[in-house]
Protein backbone atom coordinates (compact mmCIF):
# COMPACT_ATOMS: atom_id res chain seq x y z
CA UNK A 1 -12.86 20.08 34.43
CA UNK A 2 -11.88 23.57 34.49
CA UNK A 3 -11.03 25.54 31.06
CA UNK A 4 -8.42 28.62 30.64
CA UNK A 5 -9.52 32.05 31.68
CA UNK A 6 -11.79 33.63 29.23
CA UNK A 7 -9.67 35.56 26.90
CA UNK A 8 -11.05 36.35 23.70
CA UNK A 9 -9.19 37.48 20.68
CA UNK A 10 -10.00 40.64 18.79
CA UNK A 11 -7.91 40.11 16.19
CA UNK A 12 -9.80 37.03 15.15
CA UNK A 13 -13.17 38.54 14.84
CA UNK A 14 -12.01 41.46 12.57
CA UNK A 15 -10.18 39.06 10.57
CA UNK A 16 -13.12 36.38 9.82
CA UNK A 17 -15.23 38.79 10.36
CA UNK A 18 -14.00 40.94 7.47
CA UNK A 19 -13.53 37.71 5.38
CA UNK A 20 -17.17 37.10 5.58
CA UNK A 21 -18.60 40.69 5.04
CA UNK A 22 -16.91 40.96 1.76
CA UNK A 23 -17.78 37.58 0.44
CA UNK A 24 -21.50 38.65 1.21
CA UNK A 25 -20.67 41.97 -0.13
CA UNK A 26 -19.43 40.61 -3.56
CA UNK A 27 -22.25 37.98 -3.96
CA UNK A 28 -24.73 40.82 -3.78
CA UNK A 29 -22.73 42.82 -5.86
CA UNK A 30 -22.23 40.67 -8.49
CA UNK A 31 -26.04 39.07 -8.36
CA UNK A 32 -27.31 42.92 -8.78
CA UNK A 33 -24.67 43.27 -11.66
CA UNK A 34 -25.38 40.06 -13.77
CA UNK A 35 -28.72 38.85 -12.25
CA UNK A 36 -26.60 35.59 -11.63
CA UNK A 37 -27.52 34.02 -8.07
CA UNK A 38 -24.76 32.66 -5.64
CA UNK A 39 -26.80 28.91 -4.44
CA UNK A 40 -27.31 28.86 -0.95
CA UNK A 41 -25.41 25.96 -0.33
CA UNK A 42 -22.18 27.56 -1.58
CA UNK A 43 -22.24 30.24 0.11
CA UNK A 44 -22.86 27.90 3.68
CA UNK A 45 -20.03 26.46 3.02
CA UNK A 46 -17.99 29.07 2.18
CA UNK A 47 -19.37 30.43 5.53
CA UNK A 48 -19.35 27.37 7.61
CA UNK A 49 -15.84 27.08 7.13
CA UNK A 50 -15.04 30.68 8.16
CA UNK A 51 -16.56 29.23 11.00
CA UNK A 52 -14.35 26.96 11.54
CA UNK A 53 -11.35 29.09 11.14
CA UNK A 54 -12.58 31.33 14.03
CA UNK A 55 -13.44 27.97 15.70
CA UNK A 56 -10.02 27.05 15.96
CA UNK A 57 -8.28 30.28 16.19
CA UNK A 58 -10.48 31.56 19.36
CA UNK A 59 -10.41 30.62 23.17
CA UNK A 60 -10.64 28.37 24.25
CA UNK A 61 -8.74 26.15 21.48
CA UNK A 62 -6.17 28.78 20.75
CA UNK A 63 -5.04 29.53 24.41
CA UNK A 64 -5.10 25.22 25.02
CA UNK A 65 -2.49 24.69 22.18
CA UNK A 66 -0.26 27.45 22.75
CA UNK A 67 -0.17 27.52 26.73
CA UNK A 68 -1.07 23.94 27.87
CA UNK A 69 -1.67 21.16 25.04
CA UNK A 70 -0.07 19.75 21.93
CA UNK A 71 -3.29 17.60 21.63
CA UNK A 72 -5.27 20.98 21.19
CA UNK A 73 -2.44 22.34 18.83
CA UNK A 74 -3.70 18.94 16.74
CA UNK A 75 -6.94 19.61 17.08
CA UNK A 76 -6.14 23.26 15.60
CA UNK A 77 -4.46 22.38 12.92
CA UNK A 78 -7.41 19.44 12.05
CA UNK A 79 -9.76 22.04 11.90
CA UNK A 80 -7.76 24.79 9.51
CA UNK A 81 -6.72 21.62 7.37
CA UNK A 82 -9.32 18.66 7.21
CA UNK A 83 -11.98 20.74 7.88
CA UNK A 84 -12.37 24.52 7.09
CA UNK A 85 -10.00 24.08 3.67
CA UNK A 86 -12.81 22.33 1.99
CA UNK A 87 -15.53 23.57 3.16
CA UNK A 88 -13.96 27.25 1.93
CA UNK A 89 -12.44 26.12 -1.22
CA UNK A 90 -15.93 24.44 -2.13
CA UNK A 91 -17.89 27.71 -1.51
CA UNK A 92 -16.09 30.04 -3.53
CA UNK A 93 -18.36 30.66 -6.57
CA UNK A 94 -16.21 29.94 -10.06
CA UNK A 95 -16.62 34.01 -10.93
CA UNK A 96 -15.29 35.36 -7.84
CA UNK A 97 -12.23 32.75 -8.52
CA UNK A 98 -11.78 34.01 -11.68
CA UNK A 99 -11.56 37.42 -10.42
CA UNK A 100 -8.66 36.41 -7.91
CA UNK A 101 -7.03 34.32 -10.35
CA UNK A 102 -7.24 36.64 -13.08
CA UNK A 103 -3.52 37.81 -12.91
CA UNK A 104 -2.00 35.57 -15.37
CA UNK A 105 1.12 34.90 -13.26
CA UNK A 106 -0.86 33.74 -10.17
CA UNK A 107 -3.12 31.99 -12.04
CA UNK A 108 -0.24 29.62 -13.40
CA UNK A 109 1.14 28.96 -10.44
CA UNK A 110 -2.42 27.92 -9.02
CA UNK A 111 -3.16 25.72 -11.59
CA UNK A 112 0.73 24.18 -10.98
CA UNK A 113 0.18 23.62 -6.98
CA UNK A 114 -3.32 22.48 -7.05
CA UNK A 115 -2.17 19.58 -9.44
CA UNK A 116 -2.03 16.29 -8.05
CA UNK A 117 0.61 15.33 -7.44
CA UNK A 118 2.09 18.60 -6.45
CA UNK A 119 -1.00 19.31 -4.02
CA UNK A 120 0.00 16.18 -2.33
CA UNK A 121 3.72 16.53 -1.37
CA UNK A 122 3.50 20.49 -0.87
CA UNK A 123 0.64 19.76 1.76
CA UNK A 124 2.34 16.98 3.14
CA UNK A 125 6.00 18.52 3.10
CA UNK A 126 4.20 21.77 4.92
CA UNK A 127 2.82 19.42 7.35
CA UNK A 128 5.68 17.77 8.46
CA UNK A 129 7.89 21.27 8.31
CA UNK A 130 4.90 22.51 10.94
CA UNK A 131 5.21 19.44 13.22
CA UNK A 132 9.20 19.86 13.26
CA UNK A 133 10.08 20.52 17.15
CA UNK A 134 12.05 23.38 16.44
CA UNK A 135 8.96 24.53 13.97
CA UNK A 136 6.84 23.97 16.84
CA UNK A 137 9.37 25.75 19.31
CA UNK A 138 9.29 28.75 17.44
CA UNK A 139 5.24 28.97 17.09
CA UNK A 140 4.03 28.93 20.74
CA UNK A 141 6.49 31.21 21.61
CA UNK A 142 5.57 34.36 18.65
CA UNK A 143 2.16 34.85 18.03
CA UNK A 144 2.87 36.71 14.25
CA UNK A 145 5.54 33.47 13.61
CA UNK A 146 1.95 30.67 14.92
CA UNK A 147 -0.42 32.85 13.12
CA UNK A 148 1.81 32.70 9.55
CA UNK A 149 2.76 29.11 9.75
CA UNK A 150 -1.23 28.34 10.35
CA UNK A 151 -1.42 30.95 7.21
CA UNK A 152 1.17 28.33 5.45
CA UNK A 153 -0.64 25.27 6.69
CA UNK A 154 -4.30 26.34 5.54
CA UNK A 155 -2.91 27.95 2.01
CA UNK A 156 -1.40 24.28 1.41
CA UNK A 157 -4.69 22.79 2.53
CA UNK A 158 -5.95 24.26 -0.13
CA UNK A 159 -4.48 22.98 -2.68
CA UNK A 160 -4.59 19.62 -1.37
CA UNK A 161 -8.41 19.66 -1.46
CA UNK A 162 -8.70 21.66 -4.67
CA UNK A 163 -8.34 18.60 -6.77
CA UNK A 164 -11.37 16.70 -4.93
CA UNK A 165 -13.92 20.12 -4.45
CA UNK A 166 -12.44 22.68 -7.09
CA UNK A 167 -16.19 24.65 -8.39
CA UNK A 168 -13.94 26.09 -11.29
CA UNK A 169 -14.63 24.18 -14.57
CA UNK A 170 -10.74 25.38 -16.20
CA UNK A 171 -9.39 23.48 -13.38
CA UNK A 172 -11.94 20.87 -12.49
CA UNK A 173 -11.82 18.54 -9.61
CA UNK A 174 -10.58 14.72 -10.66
CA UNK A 175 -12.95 12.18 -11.56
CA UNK A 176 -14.94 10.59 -9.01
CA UNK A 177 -11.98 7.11 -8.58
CA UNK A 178 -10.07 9.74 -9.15
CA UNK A 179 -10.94 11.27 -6.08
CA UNK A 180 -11.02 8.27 -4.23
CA UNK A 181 -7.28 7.28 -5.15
CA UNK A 182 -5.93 10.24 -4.18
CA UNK A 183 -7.63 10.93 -0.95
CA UNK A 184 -6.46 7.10 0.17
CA UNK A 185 -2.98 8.35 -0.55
CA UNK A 186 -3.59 11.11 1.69
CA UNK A 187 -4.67 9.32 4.38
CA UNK A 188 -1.47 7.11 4.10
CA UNK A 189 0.90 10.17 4.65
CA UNK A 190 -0.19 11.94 8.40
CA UNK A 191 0.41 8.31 9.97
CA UNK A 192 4.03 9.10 10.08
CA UNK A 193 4.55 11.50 12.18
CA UNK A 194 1.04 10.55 14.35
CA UNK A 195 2.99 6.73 14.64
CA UNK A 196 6.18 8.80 15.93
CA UNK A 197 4.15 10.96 18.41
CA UNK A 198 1.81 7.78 19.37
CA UNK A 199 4.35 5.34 20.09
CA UNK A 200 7.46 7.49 21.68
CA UNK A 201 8.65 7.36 24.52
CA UNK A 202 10.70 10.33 24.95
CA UNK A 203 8.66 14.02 24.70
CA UNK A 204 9.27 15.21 20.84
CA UNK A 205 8.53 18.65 22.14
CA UNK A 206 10.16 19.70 25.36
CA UNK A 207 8.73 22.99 25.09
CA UNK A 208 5.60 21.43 26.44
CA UNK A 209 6.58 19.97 29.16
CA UNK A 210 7.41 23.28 30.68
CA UNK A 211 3.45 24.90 29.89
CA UNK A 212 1.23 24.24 33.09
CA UNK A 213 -0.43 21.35 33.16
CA UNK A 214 -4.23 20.95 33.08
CA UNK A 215 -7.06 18.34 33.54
CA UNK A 216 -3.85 15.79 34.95
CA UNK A 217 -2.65 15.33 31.63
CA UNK A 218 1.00 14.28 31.64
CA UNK A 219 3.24 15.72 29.00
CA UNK A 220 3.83 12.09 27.33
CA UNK A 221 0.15 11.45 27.64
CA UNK A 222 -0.40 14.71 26.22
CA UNK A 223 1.92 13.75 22.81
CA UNK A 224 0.37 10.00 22.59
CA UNK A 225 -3.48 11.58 22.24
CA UNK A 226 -2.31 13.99 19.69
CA UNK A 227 -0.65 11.36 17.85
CA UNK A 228 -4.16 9.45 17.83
CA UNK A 229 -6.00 12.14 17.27
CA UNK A 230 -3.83 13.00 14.31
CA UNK A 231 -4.07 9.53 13.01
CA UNK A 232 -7.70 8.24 13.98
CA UNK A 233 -9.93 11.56 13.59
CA UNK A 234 -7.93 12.91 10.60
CA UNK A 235 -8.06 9.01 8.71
CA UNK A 236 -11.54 9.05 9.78
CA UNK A 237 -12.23 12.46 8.28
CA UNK A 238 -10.52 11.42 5.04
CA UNK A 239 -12.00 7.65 4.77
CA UNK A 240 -15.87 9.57 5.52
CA UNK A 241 -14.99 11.59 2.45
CA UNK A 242 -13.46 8.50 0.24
CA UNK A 243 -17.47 6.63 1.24
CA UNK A 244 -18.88 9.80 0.35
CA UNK A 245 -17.54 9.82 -3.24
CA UNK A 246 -17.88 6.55 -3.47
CA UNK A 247 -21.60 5.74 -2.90
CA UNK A 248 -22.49 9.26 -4.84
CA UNK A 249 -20.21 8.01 -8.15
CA UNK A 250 -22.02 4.49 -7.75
CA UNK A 251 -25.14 5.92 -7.66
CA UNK A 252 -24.71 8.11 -10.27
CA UNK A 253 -23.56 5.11 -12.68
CA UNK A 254 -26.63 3.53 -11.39
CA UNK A 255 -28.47 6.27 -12.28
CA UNK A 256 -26.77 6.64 -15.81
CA UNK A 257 -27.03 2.97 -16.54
CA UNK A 258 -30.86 2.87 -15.92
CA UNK A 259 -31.34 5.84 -18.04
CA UNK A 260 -29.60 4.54 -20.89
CA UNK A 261 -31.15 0.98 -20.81
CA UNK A 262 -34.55 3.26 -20.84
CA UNK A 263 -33.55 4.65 -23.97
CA UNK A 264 -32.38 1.74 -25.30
CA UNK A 265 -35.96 0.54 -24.70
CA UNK A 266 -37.78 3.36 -26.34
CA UNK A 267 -35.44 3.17 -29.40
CA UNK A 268 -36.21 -0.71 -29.47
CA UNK A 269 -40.13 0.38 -29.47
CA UNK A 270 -40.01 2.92 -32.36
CA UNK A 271 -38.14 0.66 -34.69
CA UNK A 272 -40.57 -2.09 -33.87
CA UNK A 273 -43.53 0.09 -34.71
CA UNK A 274 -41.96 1.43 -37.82
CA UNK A 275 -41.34 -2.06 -38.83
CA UNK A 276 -44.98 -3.03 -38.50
CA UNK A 277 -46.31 0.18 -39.68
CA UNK A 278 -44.11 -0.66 -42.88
């Protein structure tokens, strides 16, 4: 199984790159300033999904979904979305969002998108308006009009998973069921269009079927694994999260529920000693 010529993307590296230098840069900065420490798992994250980014936007991922693959166009946008979003939005520390936030005009409108609600049906309308054929049409054949639609797709991926990993306490995450309720209705809305590219039986994106094919993957084939890849490794993604939450907010009402039968306990004890001592 033969990949695409190596062709690596300059671009890409100065971008992330650059992204990553002054994150470092303004962690220092601001730890020599105030003596206030960045944790190290933040700033993996933050890091890790940088990673990703580049992951996704270098060969041989990039040059599979705009010259030979929708599948790797799915995988793509998994990664900028499902993946790297998250991990990103988690790792900013809540000073350095306060610094980009602190224009009061963007600031409202943040705290508007990354409701809810709104999160949900921006991220989901922006998904759909990327998967629209003549959307898709349009990417693989401009490079600036792919690389500011995945621009689009990741800013609304962020405020889809601000309202389960938001580390700013003015515009906390939702409670733990909270969490769970709305990443379930997340995982409800992608099976749409993955159920129209699984199950049809006509090519949704003709453009596609003119690429060179690779690996003796037909161009219908090629649309039904995207279409399962959207649906079974982005639900999967999702449902790992939903379990996550889950067993952490169980164990943490475990946790608080032992604690306060101990103190229950103790109380119980020093009014029974008073009581004698009387």
């Amino acid at each position: 199984m033969r990949l695409p010529a190596w062709n690596p993307h300059p671009d890409v590296w100065v971008l992330f790159g650059s992204i990553a230098v002054l994150y470092v840069l303004a962690i220092r900065n601001h730890e020599r300033e105030t003596g206030e420490p960045t944790s190290r798992r933040q700033m993996k994250l933050f890091l890790g999904g940088i990673g990703v980014l580049w992951l996704g936007a270098e060969w041989p991922i990039h040059d599979l979904a705009e010259r030979y693959l929708y599948t790797a166009h799915m995988v793509q946008h998994l990664l900028f979305s499902w993946v790297a979003a998250p991990l990103i939005v988690a790792g900013l520390p809540a000073w350095l969002l306060r610094r980009m936030l602190r224009p009061r005009g963007l600031r409202a409108v943040v705290a508007f998108l990354t409701r809810p609600v709104v999160a949900l049906v921006l991220f989901n309308g922006v998904l759909l308006f990327t998967h629209w054929p003549a959307v898709v049409d349009f990417s693989v054949g401009s490079e600036w009009g792919h690389f500011g639609l995945h621009v689009l797709l990741v800013g609304s991926a962020f405020a889809m998973w601000w309202p389960v990993v938001s580390p700013l306490p003015e515009m906390p995450p939702l409670p733990a069921p909270g969490q769970c309720l709305y990443l379930f209705l997340q995982s409800l809305a992608p099976t749409i269009p993955a159920s129209f590219l699984t199950f049809g039986t006509s090519l949704i994106y003709p453009v596609y079927a003119t690429f060179p094919r690779i690996w003796g993957i037909s161009p219908l084939t090629d649309q039904l694994i995207a279409g399962l890849v959207m649906k079974i490794v982005g639900g999967a993604i999702l449902w790992t999260e939903i379990a996550v939450i889950f067993f952490r907010w169980h164990a943490q009402e475990e946790r608080d529920g032992w604690d306060s039968l101990k103190y229950r306990n103790v109380e119980h004890e020093i009014r029974a000693e008073l009581t004698r001592s009387k």
